[in-house]
Protein backbone atom coordinates (compact mmCIF):
# COMPACT_ATOMS: atom_id res chain seq x y z
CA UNK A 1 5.13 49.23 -0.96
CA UNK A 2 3.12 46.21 0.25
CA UNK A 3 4.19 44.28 3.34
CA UNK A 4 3.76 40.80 1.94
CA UNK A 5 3.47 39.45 -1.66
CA UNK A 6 -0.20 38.42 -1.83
CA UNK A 7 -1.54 39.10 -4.74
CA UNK A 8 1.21 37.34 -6.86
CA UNK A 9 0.74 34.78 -4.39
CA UNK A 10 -2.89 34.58 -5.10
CA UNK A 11 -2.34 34.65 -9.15
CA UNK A 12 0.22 31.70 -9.32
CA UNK A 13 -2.11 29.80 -6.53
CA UNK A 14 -3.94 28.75 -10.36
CA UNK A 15 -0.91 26.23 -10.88
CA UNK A 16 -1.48 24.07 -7.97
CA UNK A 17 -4.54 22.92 -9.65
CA UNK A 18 -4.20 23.53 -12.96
CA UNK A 19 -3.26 20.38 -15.12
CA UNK A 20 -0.66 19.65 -17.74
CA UNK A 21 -2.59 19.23 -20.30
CA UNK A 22 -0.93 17.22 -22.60
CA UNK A 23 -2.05 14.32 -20.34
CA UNK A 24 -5.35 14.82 -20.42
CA UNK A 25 -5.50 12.53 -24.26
CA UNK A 26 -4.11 10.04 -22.18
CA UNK A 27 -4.32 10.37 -18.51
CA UNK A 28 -7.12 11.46 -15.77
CA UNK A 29 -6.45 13.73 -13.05
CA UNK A 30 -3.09 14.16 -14.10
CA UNK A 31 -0.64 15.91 -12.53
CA UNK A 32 -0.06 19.66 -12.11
CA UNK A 33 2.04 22.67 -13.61
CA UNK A 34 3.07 23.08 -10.03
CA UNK A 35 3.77 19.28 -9.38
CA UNK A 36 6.01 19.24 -12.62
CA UNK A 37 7.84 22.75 -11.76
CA UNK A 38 8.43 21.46 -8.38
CA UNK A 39 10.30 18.30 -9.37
CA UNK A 40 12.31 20.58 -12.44
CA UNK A 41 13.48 22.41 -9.85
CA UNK A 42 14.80 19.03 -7.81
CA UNK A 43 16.54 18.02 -10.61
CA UNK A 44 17.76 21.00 -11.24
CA UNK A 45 19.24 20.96 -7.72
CA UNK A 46 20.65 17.81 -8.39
CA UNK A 47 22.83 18.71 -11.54
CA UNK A 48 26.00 17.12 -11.09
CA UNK A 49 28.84 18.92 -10.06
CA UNK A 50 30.64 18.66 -13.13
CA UNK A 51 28.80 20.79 -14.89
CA UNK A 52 29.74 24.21 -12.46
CA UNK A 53 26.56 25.04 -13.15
CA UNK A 54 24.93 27.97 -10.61
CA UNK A 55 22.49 25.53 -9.23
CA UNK A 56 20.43 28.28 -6.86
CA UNK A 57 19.84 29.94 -10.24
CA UNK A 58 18.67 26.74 -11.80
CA UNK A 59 16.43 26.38 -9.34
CA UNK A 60 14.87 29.60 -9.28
CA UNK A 61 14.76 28.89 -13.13
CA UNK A 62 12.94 25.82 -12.96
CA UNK A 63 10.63 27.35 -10.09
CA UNK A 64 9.58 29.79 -12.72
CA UNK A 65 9.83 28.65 -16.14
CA UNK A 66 6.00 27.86 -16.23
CA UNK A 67 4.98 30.90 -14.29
CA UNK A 68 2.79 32.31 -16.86
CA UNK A 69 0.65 29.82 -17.40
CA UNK A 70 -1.31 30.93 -14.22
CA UNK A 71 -2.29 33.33 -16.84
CA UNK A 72 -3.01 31.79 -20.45
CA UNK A 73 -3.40 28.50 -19.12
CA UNK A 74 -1.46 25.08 -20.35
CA UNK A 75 -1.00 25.29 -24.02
CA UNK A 76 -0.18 21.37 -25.45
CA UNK A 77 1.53 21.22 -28.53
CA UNK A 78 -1.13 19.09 -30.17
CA UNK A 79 -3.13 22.97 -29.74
CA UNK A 80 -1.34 23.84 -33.04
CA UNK A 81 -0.25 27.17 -31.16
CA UNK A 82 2.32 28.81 -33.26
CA UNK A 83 5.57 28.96 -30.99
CA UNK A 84 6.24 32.70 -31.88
CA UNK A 85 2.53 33.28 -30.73
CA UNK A 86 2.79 31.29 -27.53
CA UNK A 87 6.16 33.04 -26.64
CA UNK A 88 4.06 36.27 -26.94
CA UNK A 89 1.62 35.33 -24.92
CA UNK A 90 4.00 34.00 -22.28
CA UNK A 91 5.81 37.22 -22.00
CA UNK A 92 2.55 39.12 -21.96
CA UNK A 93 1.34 36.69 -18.87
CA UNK A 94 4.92 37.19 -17.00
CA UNK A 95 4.56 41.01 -17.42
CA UNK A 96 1.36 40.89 -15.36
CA UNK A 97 3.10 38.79 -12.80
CA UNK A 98 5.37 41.13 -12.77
CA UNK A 99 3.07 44.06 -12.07
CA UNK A 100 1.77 42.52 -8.96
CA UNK A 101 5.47 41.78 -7.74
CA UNK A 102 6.41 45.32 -8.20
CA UNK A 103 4.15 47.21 -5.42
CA UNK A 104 6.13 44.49 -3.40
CA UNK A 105 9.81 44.15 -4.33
CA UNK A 106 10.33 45.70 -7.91
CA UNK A 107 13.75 43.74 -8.03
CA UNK A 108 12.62 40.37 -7.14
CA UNK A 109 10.27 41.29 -10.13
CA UNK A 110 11.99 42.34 -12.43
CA UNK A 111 14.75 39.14 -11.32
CA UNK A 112 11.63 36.55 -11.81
CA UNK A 113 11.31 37.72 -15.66
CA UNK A 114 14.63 37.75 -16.21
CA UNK A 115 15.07 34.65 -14.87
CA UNK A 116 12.13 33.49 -17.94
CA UNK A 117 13.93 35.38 -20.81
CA UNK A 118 16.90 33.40 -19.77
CA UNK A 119 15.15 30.56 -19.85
CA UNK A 120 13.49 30.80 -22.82
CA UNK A 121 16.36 32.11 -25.02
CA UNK A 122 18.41 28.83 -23.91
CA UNK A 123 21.91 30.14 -23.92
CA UNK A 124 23.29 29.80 -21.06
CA UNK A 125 24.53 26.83 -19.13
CA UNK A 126 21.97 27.01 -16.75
CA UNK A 127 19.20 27.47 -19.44
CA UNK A 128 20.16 24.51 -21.52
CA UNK A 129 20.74 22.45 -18.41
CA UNK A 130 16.99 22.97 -16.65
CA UNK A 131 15.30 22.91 -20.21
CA UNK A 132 16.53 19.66 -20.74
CA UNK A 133 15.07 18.77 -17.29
CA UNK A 134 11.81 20.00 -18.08
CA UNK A 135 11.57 17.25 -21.12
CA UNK A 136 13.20 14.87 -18.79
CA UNK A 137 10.56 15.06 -15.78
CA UNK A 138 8.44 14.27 -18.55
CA UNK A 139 9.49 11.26 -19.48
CA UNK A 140 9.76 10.06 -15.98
CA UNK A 141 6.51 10.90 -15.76
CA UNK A 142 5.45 8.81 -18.17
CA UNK A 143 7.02 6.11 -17.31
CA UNK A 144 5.11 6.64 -13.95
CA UNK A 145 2.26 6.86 -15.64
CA UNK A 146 2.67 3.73 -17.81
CA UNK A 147 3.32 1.82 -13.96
CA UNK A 148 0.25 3.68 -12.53
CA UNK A 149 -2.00 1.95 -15.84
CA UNK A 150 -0.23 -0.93 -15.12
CA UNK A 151 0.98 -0.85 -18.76
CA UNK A 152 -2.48 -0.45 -20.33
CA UNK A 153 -2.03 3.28 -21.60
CA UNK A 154 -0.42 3.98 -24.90
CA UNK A 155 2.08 7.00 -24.02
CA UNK A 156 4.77 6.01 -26.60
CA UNK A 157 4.34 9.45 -27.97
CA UNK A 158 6.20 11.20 -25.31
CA UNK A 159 9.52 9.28 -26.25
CA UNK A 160 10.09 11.81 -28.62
CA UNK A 161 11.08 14.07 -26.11
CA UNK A 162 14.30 11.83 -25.96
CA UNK A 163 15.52 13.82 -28.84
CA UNK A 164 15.63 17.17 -27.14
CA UNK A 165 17.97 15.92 -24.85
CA UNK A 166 21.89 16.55 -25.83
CA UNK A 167 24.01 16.96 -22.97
CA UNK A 168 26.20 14.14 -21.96
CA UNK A 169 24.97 13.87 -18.47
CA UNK A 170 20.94 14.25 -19.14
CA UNK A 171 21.45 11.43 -22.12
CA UNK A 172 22.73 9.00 -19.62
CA UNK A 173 20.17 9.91 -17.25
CA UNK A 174 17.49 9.27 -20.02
CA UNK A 175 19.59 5.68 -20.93
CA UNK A 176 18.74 5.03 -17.29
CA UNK A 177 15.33 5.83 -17.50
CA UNK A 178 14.86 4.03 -20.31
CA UNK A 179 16.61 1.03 -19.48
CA UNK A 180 14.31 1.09 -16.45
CA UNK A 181 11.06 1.26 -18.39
CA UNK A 182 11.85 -1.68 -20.36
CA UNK A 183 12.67 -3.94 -17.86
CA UNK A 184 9.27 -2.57 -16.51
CA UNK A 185 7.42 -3.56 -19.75
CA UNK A 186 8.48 -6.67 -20.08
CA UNK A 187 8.27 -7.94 -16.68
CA UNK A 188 4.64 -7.40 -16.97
CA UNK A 189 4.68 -10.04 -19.73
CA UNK A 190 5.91 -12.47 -17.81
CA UNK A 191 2.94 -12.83 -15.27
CA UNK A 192 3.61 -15.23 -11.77
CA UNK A 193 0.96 -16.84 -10.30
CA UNK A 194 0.31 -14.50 -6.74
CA UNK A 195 -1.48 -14.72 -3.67
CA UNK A 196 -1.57 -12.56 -0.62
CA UNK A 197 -2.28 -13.22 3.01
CA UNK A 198 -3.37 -10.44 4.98
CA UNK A 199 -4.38 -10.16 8.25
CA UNK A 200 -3.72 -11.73 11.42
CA UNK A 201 0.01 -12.17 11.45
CA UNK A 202 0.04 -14.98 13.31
CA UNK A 203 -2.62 -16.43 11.13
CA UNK A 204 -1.28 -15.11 8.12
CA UNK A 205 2.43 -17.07 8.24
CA UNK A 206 0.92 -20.47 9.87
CA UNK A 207 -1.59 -20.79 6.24
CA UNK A 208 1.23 -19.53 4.18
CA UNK A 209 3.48 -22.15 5.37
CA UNK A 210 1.52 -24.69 5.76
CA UNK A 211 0.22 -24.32 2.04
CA UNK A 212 3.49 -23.82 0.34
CA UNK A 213 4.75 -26.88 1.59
CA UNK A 214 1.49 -28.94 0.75
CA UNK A 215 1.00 -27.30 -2.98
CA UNK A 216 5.23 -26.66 -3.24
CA UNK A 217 4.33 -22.86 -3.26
CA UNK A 218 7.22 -20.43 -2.53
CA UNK A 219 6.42 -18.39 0.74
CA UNK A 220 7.45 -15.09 1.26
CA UNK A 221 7.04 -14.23 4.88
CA UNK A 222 7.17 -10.50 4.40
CA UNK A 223 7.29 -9.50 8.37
CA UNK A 224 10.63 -12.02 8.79
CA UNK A 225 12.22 -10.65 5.50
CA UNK A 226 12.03 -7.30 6.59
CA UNK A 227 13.58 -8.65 9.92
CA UNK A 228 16.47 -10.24 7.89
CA UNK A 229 17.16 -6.86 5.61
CA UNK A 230 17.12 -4.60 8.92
CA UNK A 231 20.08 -7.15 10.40
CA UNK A 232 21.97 -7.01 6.90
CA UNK A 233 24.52 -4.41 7.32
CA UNK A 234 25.40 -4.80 3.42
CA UNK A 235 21.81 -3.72 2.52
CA UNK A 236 21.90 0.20 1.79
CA UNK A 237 18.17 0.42 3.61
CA UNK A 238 18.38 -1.83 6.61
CA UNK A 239 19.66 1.20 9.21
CA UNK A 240 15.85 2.01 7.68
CA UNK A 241 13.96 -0.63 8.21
CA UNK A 242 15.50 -1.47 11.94
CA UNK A 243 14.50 1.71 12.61
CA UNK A 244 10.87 1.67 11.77
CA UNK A 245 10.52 -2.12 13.29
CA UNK A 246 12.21 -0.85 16.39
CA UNK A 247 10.27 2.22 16.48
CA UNK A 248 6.94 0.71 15.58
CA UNK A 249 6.83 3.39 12.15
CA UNK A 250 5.53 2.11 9.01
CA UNK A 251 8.07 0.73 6.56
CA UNK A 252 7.63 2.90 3.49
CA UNK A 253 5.42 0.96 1.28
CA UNK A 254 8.20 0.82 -1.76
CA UNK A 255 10.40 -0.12 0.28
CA UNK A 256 8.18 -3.22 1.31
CA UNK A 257 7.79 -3.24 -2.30
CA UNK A 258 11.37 -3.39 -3.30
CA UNK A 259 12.46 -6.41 -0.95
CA UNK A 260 9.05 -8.42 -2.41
CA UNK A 261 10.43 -7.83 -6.26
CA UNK A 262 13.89 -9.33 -5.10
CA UNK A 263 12.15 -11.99 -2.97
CA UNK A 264 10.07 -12.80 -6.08
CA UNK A 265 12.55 -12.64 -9.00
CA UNK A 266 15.00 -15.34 -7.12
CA UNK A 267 11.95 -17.54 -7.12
CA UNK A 268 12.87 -20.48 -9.26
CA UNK A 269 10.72 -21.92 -12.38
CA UNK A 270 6.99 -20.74 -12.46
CA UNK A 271 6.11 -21.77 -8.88
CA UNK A 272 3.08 -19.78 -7.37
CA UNK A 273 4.58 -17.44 -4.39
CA UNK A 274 1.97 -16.87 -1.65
CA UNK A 275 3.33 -13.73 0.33
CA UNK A 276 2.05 -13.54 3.74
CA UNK A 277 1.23 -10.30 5.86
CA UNK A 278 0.92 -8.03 2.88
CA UNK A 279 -0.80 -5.75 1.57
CA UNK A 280 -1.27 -4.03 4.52
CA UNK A 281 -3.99 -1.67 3.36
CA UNK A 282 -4.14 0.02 -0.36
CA UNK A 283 -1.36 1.97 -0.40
CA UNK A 284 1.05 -1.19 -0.05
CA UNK A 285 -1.16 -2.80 -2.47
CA UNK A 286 -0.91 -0.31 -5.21
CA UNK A 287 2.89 -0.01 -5.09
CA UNK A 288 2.97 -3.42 -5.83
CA UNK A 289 0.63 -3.71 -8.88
CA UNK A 290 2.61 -0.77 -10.15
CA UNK A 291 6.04 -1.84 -9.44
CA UNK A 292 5.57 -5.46 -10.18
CA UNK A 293 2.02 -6.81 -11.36
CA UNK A 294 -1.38 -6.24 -10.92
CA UNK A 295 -4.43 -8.79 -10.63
CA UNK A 296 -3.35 -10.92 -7.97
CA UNK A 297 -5.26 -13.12 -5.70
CA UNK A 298 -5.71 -11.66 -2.14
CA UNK A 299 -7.36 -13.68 0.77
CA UNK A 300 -7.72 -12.02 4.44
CA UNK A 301 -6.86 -14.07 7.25
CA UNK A 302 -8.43 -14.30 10.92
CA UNK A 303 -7.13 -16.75 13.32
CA UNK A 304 -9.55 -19.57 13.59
CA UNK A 305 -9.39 -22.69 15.56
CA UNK A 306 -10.29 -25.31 12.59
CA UNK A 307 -11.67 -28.06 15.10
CA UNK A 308 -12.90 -28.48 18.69
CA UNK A 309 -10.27 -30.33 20.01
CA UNK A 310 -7.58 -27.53 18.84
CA UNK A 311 -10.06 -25.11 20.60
CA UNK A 312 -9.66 -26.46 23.91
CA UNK A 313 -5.81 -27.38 23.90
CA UNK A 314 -5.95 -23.68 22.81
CA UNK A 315 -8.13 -22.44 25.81
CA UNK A 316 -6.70 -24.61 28.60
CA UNK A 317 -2.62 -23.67 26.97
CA UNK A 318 -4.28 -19.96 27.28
CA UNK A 319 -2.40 -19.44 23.82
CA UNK A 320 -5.17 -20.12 21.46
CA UNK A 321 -3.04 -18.59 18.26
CA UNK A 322 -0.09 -20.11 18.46
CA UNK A 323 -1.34 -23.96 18.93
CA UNK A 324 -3.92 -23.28 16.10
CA UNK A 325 -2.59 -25.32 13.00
CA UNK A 326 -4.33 -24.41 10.09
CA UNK A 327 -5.53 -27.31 7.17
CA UNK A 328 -5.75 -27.33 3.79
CA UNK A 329 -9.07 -27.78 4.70
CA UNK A 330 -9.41 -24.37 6.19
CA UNK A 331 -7.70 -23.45 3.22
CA UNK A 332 -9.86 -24.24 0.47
CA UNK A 333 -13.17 -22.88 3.07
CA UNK A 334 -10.93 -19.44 2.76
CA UNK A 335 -10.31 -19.42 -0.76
CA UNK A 336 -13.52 -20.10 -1.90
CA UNK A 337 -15.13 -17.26 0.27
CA UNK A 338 -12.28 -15.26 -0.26
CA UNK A 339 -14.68 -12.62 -2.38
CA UNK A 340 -16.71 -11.79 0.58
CA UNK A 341 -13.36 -10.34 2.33
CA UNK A 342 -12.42 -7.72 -0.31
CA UNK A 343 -14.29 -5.03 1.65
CA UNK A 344 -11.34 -4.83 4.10
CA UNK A 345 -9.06 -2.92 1.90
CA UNK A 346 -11.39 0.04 1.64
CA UNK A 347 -13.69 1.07 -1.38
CA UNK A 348 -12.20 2.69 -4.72
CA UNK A 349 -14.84 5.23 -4.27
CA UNK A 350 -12.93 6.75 -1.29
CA UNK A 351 -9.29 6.07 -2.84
CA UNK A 352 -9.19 8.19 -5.91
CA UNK A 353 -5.67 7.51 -6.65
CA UNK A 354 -6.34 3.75 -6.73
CA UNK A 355 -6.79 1.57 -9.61
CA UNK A 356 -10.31 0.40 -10.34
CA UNK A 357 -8.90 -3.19 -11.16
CA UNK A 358 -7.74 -2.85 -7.29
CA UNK A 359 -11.31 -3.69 -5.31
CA UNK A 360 -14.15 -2.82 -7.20
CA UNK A 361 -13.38 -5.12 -10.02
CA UNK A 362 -11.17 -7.56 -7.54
CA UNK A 363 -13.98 -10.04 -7.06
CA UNK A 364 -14.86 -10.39 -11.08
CA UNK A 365 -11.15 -10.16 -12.17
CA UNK A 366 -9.90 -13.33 -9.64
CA UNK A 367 -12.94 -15.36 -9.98
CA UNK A 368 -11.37 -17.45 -12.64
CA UNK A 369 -8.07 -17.24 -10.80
CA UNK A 370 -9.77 -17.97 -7.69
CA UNK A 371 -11.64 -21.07 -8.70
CA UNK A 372 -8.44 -22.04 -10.32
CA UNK A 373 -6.52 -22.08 -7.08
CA UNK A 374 -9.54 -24.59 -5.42
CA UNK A 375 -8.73 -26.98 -8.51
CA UNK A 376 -5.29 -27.03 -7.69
CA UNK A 377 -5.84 -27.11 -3.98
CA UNK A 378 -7.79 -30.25 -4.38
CA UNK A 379 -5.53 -31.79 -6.74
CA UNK A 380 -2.68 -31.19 -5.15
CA UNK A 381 -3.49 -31.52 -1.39
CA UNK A 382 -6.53 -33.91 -1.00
């Protein structure tokens, strides 16, 4: 007998890497068998308890179900595999598994195929219950997906998948889902004019503020509404956010994320919203354009003292940010040259997971909306 399982180890290693291909039409660099096993076997552990359902088996069910594709590989349906001669091929690529389990623990073995036929045969509880999960992690992933394309990809096809799903409790869960992606969908028809002001904080609020009230802009001071939700005992994440502002941790970026969408969807009419102190960096950034929209305009922010007079009452009060006012002035200089500042954010060559439309295209995509904002500015405010 072997002291330690590594050569199974070393066979299913395959499926941290190997993709789901029935992305790949769609999709680049999607995600992996392992990725999608892993969060089967999550919702699998979250089956509610209605069901009496032996979750540690439907885990161990969903931790296995696509085990054999370390061997043959990813099979989509759009291959035109017959199903009797993928189920074949499946068992053959589980009974090599197997194999190298056996010189280790020939039970566990013999448990982990077992655990397949069970699967695959779909007649018990447990069966029915994490093969319905399987279809379901796939439509939440593309829904994810859609969010990640900002809308722009075309995966209406998975949908059918809805129609695998039976069970009282998975249906509502897919109602959810759906409901969820439709109210996704059609937010991102209705755009609203955006800017961001990142940077220096202090910087940051003064321009927001100041330029909201000149232009009648709704401001969104992100840094003080976080403030307000950590203090708001009736907010489910505040004991959260307190934490992290108190602790000096990072604020989890969809959480940032959610409290801008509320901030932004009680903003009356069609006013532009300038949000100050966000994004702070890309990851904040793409949680936004997926949650909420992409293509917005961002400007970064240093503190400046606009004129020499403000310079010296700043020097001689020692407090040079917080008796700088800015202009709209200073404004407009900022917003025209705003291009130049883009670099700040990082380059989408080095963030893989981030959407081209993010930086490298940033400076083409806004021009227009840019240029617009300097019409309005001198409209509105000179």
């Amino acid at each position: 007998m072997e002291d330690a399982p590594l050569a199974f180890l070393h066979a299913i290693e395959t499926l941290k890497h190997l993709p789901r291909t029935g992305w790949l039409r769609t999709i680049e660099n999607p995600e992996s068998v392992a990725a999608h096993s892993f969060r089967v076997a999550i919702l699998a552990m979250l089956a509610p308890e209605n069901l009496n359902l032996d979750k540690p088996k439907c885990i161990e069910m969903a931790l296995v179900h696509d085990l054999a594709e370390s061997v043959i590989g990813d099979i989509p349906t759009f291959a035109g595999v017959a199903k009797e001669r993928k189920y074949d091929m499946e068992r053959n690529g589980f009974q090599y598994l197997e194999n190298l389990l056996q010189t280790y623990s020939p039970k566990r073995a013999t448990e982990i195929s077992h655990l397949w036929l069970e699967y695959e045969q779909g007649k018990t509880p447990e069966a029915r219950w994490v093969k319905e999960m399987d279809k379901f992690e796939c439509l939440v992933q593309a829904h994810e997906y859609e969010q990640k394309t900002f809308g722009k990809k075309d995966l209406d096809e998975f949908q059918g998948l809805l129609a695998k799903i039976h069970s009282k409790e998975a249906t509502q869960w897919a109602e959810s889902l759906s409901r969820e992606r439709n109210d996704r969908l059609a937010k991102r028809r209705k755009r609203l004019p955006i800017i961001f002001v990142t940077g220096d904080p202090v910087a940051c609020d003064k321009i927001a503020s100041h330029v909201s009230r000149e232009l009648s802009l709704s401001h969104i001071p992100v840094n003080k509404k976080l403030r307000e939700k950590a203090q708001d005992l009736e907010y489910r994440h505040h004991g959260i956010i307190k934490n992290c502002l108190e602790k000096e941790f990072e604020v989890p970026a969809s959480l940032i994320v959610e409290v801008l969408e509320n901030e932004i969807n009680a903003i009356d009419g069609r006013s532009w919203a300038i949000i100050s102190g966000f994004p702070n960096g890309i990851e904040q950034l793409v949680e936004f354009e997926k949650k909420v929209q992409d293509c917005n305009c961002t400007l970064y922010m240093d503190y400046l003292p606009h004129t020499d007079d403000q310079r010296q009452r700043s020097s001689a009060l020692g407090d040079a940010k917080q008796m700088w006012e800015p202009s709209a002035a200073h404004f407009k200089d900022v917003l025209e040259n705003s291009a130049s500042h883009f670099e700040v954010l990082g380059s989408t060559a080095d963030q893989p997971t981030t959407s081209e439309t993010d930086l490298s295209l940033a400076v083409n995509s806004i021009k227009a909306f840019i240029k617009f904002g300097v019409k309005k500015t001198e409209e509105d405010a000179f």
